[in-house]
Protein backbone atom coordinates (compact mmCIF):
# COMPACT_ATOMS: atom_id res chain seq x y z
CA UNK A 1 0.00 0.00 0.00
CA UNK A 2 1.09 3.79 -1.16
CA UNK A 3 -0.77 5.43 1.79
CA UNK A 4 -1.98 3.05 4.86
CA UNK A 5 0.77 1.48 7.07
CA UNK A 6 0.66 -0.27 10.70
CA UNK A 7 -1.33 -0.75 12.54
CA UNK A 8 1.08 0.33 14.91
CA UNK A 9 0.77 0.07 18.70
CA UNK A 10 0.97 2.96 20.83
CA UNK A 11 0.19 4.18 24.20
CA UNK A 12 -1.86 7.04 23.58
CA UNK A 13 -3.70 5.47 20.74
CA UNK A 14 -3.57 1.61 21.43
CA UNK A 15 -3.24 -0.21 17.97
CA UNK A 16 -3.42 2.42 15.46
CA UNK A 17 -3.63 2.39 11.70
CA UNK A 18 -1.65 4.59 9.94
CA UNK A 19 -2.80 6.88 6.45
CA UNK A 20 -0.32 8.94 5.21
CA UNK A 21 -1.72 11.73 3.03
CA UNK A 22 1.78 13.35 2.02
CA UNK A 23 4.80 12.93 -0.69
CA UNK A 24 7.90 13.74 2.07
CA UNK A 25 8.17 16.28 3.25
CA UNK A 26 6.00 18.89 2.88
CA UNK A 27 5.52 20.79 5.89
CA UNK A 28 5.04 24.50 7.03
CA UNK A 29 7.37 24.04 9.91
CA UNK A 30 11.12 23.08 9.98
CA UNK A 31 11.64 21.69 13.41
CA UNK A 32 14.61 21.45 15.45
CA UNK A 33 13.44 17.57 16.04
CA UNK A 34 12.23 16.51 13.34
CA UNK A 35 12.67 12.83 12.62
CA UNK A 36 11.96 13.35 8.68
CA UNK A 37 14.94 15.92 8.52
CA UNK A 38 15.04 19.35 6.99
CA UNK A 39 11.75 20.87 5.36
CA UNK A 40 14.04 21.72 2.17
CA UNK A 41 11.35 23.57 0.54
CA UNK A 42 8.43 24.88 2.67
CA UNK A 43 4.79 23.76 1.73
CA UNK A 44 2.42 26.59 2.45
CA UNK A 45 -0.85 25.78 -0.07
CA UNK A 46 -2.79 23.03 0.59
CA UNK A 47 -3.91 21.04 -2.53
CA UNK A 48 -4.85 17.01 -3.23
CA UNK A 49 -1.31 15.37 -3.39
CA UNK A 50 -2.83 11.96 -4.25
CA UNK A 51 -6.30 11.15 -5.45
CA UNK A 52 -8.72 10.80 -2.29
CA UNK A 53 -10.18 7.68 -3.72
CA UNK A 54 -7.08 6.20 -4.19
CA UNK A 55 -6.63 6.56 -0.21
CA UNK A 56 -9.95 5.81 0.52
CA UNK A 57 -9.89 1.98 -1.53
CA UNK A 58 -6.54 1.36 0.83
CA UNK A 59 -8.23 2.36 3.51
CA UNK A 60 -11.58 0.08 2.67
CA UNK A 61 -8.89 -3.03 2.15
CA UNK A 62 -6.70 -2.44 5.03
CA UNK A 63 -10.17 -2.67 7.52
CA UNK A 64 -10.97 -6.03 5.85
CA UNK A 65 -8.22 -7.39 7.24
CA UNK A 66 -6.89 -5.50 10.37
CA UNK A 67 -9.32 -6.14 13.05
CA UNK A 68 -9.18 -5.16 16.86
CA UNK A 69 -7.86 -1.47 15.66
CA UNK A 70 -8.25 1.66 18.46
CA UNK A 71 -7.98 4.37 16.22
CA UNK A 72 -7.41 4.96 12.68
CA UNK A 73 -4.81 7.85 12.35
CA UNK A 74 -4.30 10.52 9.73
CA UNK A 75 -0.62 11.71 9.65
CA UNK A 76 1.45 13.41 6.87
CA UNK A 77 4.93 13.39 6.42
CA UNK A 78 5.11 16.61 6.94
CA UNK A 79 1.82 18.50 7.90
CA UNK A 80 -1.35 16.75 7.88
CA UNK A 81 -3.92 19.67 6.91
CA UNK A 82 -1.85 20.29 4.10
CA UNK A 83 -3.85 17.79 2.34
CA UNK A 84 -7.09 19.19 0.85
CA UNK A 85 -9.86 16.88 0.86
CA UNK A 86 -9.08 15.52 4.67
CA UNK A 87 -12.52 16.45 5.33
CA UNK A 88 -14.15 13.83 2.75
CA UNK A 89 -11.29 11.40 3.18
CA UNK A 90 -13.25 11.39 7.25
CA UNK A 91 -16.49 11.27 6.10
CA UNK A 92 -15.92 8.75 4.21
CA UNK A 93 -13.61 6.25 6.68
CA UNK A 94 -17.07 7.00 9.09
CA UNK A 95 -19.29 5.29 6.64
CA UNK A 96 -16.87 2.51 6.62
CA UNK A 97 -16.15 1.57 10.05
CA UNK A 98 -16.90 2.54 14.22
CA UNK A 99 -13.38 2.75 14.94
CA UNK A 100 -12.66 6.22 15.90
CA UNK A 101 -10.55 8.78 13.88
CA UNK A 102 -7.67 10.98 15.10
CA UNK A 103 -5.83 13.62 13.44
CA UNK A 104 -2.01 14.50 14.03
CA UNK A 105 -1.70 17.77 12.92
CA UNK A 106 1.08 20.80 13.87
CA UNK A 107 -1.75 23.31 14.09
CA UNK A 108 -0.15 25.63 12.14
CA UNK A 109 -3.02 26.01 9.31
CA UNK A 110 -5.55 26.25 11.68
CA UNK A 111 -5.88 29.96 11.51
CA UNK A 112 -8.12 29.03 8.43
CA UNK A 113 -11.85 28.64 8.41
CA UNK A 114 -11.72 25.75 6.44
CA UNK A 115 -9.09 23.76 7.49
CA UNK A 116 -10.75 23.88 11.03
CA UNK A 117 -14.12 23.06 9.02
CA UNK A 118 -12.55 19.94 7.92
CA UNK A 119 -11.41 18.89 11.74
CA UNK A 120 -14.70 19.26 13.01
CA UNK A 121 -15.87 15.13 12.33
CA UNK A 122 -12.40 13.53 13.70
CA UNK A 123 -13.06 11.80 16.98
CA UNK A 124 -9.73 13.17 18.25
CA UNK A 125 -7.33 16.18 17.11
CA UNK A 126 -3.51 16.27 17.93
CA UNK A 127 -1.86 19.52 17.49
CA UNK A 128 1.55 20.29 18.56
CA UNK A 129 2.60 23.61 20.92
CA UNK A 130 5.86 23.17 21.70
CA UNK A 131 6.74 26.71 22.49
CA UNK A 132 4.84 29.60 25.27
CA UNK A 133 6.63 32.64 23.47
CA UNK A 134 7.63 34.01 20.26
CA UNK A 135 11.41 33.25 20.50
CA UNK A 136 10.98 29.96 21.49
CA UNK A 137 8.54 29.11 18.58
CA UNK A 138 11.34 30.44 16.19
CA UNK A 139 14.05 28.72 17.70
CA UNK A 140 11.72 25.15 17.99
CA UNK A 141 9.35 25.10 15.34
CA UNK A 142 10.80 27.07 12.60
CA UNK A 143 8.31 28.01 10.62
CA UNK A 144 7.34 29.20 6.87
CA UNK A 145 7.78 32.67 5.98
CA UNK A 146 4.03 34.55 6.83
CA UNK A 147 2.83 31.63 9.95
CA UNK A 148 3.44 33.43 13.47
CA UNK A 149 3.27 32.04 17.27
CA UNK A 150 0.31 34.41 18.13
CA UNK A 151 -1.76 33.19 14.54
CA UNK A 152 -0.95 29.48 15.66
CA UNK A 153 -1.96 29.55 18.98
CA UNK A 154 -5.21 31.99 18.11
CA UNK A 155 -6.13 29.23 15.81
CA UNK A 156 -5.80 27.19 17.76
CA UNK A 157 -8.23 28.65 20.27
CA UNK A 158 -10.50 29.22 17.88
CA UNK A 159 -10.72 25.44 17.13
CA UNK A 160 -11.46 24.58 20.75
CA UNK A 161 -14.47 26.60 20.34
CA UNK A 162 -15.66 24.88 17.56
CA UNK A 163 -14.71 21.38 17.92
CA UNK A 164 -16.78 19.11 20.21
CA UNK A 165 -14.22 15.93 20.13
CA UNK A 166 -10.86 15.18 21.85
CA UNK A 167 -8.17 17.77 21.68
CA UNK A 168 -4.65 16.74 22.92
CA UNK A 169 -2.03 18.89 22.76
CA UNK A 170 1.20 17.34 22.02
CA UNK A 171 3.55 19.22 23.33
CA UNK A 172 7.66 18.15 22.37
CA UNK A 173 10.41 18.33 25.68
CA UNK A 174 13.63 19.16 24.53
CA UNK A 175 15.99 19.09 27.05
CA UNK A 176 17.78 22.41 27.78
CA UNK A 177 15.47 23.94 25.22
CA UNK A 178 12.04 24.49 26.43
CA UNK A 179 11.84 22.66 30.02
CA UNK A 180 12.76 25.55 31.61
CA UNK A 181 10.58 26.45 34.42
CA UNK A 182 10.04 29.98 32.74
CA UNK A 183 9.58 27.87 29.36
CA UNK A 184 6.94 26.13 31.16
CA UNK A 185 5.08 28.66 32.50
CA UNK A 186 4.93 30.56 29.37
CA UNK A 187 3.95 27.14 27.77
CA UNK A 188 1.13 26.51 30.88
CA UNK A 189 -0.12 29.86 30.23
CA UNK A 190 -0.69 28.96 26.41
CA UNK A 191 -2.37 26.00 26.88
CA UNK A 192 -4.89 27.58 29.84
CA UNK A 193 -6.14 29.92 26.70
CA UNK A 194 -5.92 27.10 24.29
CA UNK A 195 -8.42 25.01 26.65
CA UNK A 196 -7.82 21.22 25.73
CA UNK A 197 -8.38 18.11 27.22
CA UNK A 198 -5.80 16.99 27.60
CA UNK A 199 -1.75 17.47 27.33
CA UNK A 200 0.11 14.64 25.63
CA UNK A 201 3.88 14.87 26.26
CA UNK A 202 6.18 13.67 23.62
CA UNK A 203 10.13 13.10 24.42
CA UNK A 204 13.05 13.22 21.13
CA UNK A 205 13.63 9.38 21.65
CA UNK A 206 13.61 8.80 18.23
CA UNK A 207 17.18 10.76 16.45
CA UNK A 208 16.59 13.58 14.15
CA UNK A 209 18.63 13.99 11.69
CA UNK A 210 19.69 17.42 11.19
CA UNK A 211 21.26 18.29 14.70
CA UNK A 212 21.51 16.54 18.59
CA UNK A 213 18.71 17.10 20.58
CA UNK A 214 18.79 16.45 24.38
CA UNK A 215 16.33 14.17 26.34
CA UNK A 216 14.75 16.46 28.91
CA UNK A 217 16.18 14.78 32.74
CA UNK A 218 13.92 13.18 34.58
CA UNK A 219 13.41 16.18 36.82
CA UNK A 220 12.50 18.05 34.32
CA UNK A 221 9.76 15.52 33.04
CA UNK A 222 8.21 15.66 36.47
CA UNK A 223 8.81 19.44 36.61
CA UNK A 224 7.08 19.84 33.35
CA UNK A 225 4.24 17.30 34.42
CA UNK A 226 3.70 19.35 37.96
CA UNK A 227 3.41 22.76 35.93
CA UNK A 228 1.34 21.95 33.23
CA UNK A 229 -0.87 19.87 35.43
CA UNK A 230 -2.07 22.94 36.90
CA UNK A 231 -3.90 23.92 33.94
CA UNK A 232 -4.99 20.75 32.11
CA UNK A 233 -4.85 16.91 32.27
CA UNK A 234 -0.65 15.89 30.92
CA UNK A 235 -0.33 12.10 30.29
CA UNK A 236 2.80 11.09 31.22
CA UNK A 237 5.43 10.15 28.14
CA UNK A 238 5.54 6.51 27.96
CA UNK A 239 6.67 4.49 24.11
CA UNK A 240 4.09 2.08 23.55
CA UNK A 241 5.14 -1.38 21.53
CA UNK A 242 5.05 -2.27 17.46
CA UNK A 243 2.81 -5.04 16.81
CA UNK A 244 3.45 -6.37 13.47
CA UNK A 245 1.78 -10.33 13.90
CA UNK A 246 -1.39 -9.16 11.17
CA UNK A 247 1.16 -7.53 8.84
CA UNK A 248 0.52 -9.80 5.58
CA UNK A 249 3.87 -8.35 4.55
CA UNK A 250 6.40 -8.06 7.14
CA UNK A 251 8.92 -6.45 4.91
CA UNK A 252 6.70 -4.19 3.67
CA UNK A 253 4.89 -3.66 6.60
CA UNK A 254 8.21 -2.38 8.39
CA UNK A 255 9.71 -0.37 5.39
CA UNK A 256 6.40 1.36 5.64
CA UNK A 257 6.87 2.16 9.84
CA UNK A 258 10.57 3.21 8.87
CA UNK A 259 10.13 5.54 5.63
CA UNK A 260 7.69 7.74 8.64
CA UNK A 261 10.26 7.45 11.91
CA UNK A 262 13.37 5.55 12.86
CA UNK A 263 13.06 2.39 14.65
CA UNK A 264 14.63 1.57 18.00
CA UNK A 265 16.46 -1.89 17.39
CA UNK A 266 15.49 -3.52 20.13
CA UNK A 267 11.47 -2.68 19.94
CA UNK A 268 11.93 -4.08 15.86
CA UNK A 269 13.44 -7.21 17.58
CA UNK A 270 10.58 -7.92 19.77
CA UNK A 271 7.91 -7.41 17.31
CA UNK A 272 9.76 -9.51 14.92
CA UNK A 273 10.25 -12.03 18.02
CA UNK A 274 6.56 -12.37 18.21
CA UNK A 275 5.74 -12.87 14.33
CA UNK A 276 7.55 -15.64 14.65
CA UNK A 277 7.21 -17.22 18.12
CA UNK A 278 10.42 -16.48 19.85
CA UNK A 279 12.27 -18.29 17.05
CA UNK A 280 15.89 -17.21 16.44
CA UNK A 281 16.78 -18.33 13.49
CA UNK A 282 13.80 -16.63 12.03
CA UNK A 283 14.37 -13.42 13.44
CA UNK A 284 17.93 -13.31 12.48
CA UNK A 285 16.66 -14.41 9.12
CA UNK A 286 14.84 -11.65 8.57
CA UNK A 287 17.02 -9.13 10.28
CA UNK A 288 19.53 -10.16 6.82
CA UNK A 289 16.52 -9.62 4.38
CA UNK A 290 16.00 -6.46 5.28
CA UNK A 291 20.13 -5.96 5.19
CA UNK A 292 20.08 -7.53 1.62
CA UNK A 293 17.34 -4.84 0.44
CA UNK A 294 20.17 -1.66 0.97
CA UNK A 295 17.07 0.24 1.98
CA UNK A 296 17.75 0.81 5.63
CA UNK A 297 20.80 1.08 8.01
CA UNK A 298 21.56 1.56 11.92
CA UNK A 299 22.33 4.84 13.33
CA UNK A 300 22.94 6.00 16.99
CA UNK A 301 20.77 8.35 19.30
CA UNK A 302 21.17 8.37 23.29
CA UNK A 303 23.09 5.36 23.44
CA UNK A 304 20.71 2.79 21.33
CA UNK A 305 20.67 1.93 17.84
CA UNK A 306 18.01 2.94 15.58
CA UNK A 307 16.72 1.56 11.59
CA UNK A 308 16.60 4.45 9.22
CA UNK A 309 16.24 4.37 5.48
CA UNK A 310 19.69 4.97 3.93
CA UNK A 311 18.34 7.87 1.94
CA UNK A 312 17.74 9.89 5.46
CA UNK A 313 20.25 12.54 5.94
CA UNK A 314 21.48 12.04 9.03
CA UNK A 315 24.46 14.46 10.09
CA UNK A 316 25.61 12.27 12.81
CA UNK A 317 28.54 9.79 11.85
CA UNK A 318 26.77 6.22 12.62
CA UNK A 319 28.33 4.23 15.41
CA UNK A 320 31.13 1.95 14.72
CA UNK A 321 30.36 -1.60 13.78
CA UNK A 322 26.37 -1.07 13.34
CA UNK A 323 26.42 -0.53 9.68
CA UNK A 324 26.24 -3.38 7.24
């Protein structure tokens, strides 16, 4: 499949199934974090990359045989509302099937009428506020010529009004960046006007591959869990587990996960583990397929390794002895 991928296990959203509504990576944001790399050319118009019932027919064939799924996700690589046409593309998926619909959006577009308009049917809307102040939004975010911190965060609020379902805030920790207790603050104070229910905190486990970003300490975490707590509901940042046993093509199925976000070696190796029972041989087997296909290699990032596609431009020399 061009678009659908997963369904991939997660703790906020439980076994998730992925559509990807993008060609990478077009995004109105350039974030320090990013695990897609550098937004080379900034995407500012939104317009019908691929044909909506070319995503809606994957869609139909991936519920015929994925059952048991929490949530069926709409992410971009890059930014989600970019797409034009989400709005049907929900509509439509709610004919098909009960299972809820969530949206993982930056929030940046939602200054517009109608890209709000088309929000208003998901079951649950994830936009991202990393930032509580102007400088911070520059120096995190990064974002397209024209898009400012008071125009996202006033969309923002002006979504909250409108929108009856689920909004959680996803907001990134970068250590030494924005988990400052003045950071935080500023940040609490956003998300007070912003209303949601709920505060989703998301940590850089994953590398990025333009620059080193810090893990937030663990005081920090709690620090930035006590603040924001004051105003809102902040789950606590937990990674949540592949499951890959219904994939009818492993390969596939994990070149699709990887092409969207590194991997961390040892969570691949566990959900390979249970494909095939525990079975060594097999697991090793397929750890040299996926070798053989010179699509992916290991880089570092805090320590463990991580699968990336080889065409990912990481900056960081990998570690010695992971590569092929």
């Amino acid at each position: 499949m061009k678009y659908v991928f997963g369904p991939v296990s997660s703790k906020r959203l439980g076994q998730s199934l992925g559509v990807d509504l993008l060609p990478p990576k077009s995004c109105t944001w350039n974030c320090l974090y990013c695990q897609l790399g550098k937004t080379r050319n900034f995407v500012t118009e939104r317009q019908e990359f691929f044909p909506r019932e070319e995503i809606l027919d994957e869609i139909r064939q991936a519920l015929t045989v994925n059952k048991g799924l929490d949530w069926i996700t709409f992410v971009g690589s890059g930014e989600t509302m970019l797409y034009q046409g989400i709005g049907w593309l929900v509509a439509e998926v709610k004919k098909l099937t009960a299972v809820p619909v969530a949206i993982i959006t930056n929030g940046s577009l939602f200054y517009q009428p109608e890209v709000r308009e088309e929000l208003l049917q998901a079951d649950a809307v994830l936009p991202s506020v990393n930032a509580g102040s102007e400088s911070l939004y520059l120096q995190i975010d990064r974002p397209a010529g024209g898009l400012t911190f008071r125009q996202h965060v006033e969309g923002l609020v002006a979504f909250r009004k409108e929108y009856k379902g689920r909004l959680w805030i996803e907001v990134m920790l970068l250590g030494g960046i924005n988990d400052s207790d003045e950071a935080l603050h500023d940040l609490a104070a956003v998300v007070k006007e912003i209303n949601p229910d709920m505060v989703h905190l998301v940590l850089p486990t994953r590398p990025a591959p333009e620059q080193k970003i810090c893990l937030p300490s663990d005081e920090r975490i709690e620090r930035a869990i006590a603040i924001l707590s004051e105003v809102t509901t902040v789950v606590n940042p937990l990674k949540g587990n592949m499951d890959l046993r219904s994939a009818p093509d492993l390969l596939k199925a994990v070149t699709d996960i990887i092409t969207r976000h590194p991997v961390q070696q040892r969570e691949l190796q566990k959900a390979i583990a249970d494909c095939f029972d525990g079975a060594s041989e097999m697991e090793m087997a397929f750890m040299q397929e996926m070798l053989a296909t010179d699509s992916f290699k290991l880089v570092e990032h805090g320590g463990e390794p991580y699968w990336v596609m080889v065409h990912a431009d990481f900056v960081r020399p990998e570690k010695s002895g992971l590569n092929r």
